[in-house]
Protein backbone atom coordinates (compact mmCIF):
# COMPACT_ATOMS: atom_id res chain seq x y z
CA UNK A 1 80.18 142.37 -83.80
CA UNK A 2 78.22 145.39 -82.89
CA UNK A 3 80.52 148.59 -82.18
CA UNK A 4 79.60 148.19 -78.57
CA UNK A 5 80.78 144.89 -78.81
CA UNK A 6 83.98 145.78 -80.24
CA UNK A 7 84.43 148.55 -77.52
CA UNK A 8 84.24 146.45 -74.98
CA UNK A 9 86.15 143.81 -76.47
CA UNK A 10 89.09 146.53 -76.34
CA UNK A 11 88.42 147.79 -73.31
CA UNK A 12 89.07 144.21 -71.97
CA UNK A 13 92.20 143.65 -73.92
CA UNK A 14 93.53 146.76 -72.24
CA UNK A 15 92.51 146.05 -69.04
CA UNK A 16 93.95 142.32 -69.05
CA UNK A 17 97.49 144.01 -70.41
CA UNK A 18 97.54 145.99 -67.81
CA UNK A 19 96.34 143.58 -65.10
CA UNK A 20 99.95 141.90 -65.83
CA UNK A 21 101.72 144.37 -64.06
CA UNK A 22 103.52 143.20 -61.53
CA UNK A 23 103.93 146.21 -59.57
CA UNK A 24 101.08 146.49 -57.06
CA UNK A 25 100.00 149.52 -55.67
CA UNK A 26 96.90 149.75 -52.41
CA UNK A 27 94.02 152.32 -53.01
CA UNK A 28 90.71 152.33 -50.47
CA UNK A 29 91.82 149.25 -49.12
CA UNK A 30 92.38 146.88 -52.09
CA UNK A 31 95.99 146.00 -53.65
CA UNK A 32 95.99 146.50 -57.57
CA UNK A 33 97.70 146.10 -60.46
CA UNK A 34 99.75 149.50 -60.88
CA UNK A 35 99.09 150.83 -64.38
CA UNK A 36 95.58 148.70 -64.00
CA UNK A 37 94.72 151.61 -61.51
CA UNK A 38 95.93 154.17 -63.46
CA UNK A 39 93.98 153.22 -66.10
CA UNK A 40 90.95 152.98 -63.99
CA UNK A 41 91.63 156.35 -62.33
CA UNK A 42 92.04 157.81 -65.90
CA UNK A 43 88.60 156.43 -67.08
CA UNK A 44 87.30 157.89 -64.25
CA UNK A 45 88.41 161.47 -64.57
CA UNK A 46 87.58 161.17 -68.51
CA UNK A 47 84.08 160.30 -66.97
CA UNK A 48 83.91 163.54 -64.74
CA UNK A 49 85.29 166.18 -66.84
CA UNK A 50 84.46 165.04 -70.66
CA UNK A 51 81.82 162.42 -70.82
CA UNK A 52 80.03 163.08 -74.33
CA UNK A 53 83.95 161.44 -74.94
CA UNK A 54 83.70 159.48 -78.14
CA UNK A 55 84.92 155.99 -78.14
CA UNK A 56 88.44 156.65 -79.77
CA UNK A 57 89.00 159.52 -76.96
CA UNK A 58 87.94 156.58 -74.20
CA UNK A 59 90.18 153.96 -75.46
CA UNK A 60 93.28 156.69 -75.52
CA UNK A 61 92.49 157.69 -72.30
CA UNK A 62 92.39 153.86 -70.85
CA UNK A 63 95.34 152.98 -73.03
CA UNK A 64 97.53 156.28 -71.83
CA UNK A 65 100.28 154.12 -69.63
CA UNK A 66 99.29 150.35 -71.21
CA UNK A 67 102.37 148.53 -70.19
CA UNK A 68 104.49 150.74 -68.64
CA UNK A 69 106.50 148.62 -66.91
CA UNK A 70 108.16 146.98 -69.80
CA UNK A 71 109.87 150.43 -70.36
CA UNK A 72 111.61 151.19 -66.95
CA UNK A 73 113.44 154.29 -67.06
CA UNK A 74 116.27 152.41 -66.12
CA UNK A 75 116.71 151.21 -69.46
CA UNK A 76 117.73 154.46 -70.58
CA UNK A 77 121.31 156.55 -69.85
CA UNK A 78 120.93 158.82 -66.79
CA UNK A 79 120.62 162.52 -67.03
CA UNK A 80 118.36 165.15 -69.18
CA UNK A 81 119.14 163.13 -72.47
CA UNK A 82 118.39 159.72 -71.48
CA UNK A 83 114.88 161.00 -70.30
CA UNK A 84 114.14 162.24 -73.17
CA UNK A 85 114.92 159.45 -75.29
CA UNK A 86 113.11 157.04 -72.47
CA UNK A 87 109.93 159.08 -72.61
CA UNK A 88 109.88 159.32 -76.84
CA UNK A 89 110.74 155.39 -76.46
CA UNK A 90 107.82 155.15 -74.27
CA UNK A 91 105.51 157.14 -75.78
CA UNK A 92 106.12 155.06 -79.22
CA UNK A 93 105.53 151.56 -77.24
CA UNK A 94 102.28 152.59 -75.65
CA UNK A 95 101.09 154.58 -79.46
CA UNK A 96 102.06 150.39 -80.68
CA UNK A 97 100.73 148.18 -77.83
CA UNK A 98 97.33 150.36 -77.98
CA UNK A 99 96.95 150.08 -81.01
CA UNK A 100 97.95 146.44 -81.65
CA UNK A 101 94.71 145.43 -79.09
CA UNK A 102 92.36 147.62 -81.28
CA UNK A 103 93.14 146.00 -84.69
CA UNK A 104 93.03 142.55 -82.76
CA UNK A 105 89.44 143.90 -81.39
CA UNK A 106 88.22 144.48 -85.18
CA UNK A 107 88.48 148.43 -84.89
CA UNK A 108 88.78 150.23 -88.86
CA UNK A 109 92.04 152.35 -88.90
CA UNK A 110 90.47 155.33 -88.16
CA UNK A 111 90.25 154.79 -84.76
CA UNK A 112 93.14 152.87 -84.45
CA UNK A 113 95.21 155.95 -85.80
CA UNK A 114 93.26 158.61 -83.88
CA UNK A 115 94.16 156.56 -80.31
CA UNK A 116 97.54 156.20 -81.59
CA UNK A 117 98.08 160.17 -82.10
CA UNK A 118 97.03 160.83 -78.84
CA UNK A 119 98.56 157.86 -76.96
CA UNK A 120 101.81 159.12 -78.69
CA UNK A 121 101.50 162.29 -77.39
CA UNK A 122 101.12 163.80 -80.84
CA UNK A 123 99.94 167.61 -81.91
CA UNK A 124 99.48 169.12 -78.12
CA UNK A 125 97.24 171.40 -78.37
CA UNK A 126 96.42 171.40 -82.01
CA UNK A 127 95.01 167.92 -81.54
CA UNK A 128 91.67 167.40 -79.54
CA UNK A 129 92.31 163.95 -78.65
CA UNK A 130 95.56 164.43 -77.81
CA UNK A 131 94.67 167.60 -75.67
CA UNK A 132 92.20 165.48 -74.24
CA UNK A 133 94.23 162.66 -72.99
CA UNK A 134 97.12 165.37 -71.59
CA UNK A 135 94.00 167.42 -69.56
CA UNK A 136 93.09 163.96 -67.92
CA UNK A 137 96.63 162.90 -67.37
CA UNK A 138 97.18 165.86 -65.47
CA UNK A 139 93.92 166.10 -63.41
CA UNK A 140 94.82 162.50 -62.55
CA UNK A 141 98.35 163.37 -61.32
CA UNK A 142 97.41 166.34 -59.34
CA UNK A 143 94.30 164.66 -57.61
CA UNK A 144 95.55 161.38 -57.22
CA UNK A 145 99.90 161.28 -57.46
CA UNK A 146 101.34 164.83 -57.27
CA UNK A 147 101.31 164.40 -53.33
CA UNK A 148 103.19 160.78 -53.00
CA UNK A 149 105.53 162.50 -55.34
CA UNK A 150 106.59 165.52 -53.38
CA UNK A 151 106.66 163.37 -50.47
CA UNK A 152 109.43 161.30 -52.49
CA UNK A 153 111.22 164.22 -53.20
CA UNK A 154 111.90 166.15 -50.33
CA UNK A 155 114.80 167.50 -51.77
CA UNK A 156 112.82 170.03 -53.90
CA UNK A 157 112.67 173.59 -52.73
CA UNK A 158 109.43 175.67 -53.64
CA UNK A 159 111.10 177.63 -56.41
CA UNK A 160 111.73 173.78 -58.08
CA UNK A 161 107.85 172.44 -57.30
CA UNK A 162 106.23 176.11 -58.37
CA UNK A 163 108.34 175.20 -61.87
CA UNK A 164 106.92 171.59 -61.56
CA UNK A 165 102.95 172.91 -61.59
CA UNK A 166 103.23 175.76 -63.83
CA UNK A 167 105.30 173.06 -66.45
CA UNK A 168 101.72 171.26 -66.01
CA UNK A 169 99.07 173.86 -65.74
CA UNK A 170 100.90 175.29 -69.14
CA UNK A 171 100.12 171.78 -71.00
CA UNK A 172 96.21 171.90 -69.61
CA UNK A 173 93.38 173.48 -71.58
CA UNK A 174 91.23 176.58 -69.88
CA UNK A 175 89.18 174.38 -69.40
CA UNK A 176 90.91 171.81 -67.49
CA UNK A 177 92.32 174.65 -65.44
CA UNK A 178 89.02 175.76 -64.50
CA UNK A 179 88.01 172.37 -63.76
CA UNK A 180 90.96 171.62 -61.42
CA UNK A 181 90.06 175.29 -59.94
CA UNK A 182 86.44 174.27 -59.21
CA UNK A 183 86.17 172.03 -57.08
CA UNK A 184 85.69 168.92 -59.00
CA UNK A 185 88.65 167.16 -58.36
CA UNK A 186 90.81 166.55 -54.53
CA UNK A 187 93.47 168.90 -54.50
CA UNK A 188 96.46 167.68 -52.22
CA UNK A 189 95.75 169.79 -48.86
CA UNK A 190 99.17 170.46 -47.84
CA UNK A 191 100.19 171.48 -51.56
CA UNK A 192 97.10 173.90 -52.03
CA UNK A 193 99.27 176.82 -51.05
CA UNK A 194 102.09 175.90 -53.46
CA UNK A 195 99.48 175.30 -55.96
CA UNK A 196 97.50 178.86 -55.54
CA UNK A 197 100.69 180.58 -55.83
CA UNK A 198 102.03 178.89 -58.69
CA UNK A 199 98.86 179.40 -60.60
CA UNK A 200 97.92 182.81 -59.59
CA UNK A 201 101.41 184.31 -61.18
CA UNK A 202 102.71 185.55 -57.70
């Protein structure tokens, strides 16, 4: 097979794992798949902000949350400690799921280790591709989830959600702060105050 061939052959492989969720979400009219429109929604970003992307940074990116459901959080002891050891747990199933589909799409290790690193959340900010993958992940929550999730947490105060985006603008590049600044992606309207100030240091 060609490497486009094998690309796409991956790309399908993640797509149809993540088609199995059975958690359905609705976006412009149309119910999906959960983590099928994640994915999607991550591709898309990748598109906007980084498209010279190289085909092990696309396959990361697509593969970020492949499966998630079969890790629920619920698995996992309440409390600060149990989260942790959920999201390493989780982190370590997506790094093996990913990279399962790639060998099984005929792609050489090297790829199949590079998605791996970055799927597993490995080397932030001293690796690209993992740097990569965390500057999409957040664009993606801020444009598309950060406002569903204040609006299921009411209980937060503003000193708790200005911790919340400066925890996220820390993990982001310059340059995916700038991006997120410029007017590339949808802010959520009633958080752009909250946002401003958290950014801006006030």
């Amino acid at each position: 097979m060609s490497d486009e061939e094998i690309f796409k052959k991956a790309a399908a492989l993640i797509d149809a794992a993540n088609a199995e969720d059975p958690n359905h979400e609705t976006a412009d009219g149309k119910s999906w798949p959960k983590e099928l429109l994640y994915s999607q929604r991550m591709t898309d970003m990748l598109q906007r902000y980084s498209p010279q992307a190289d085909e092990a940074q696309r396959l990361a990116i697509r593969a970020q949350h492949i499966q998630r459901w079969k890790s629920p959080r619920s698995d996992f002891p309440e409390g600060r400690q149990g989260y942790l050891q959920w999201r390493t747990g989780l982190y370590r199933f997506h790094a093996e799921t990913a990279a399962r589909l790639l060998v099984e799409a005929g792609y050489a290790d090297e790829v199949v280790e590079r998605v791996q690193q970055a799927v597993g959340k490995r080397a932030l900010k001293v690796n690209k591709d993992t740097q990569l993958l965390e500057d999409v992940t957040d664009l993606v929550f801020i444009e598309h989830y950060m406002l569903a999730f204040a609006q299921k947490h009411p209980e937060y105060d503003e000193a708790k959600w200005l911790d919340i985006v400066r925890k996220t603008w820390k993990k982001m590049s310059e340059e995916a702060r700038q991006f997120a600044l410029s007017g590339k992606i949808r802010l959520p309207e009633p958080l752009l105050p909250l946002i401003q100030k958290a950014v801006s240091g006030d």
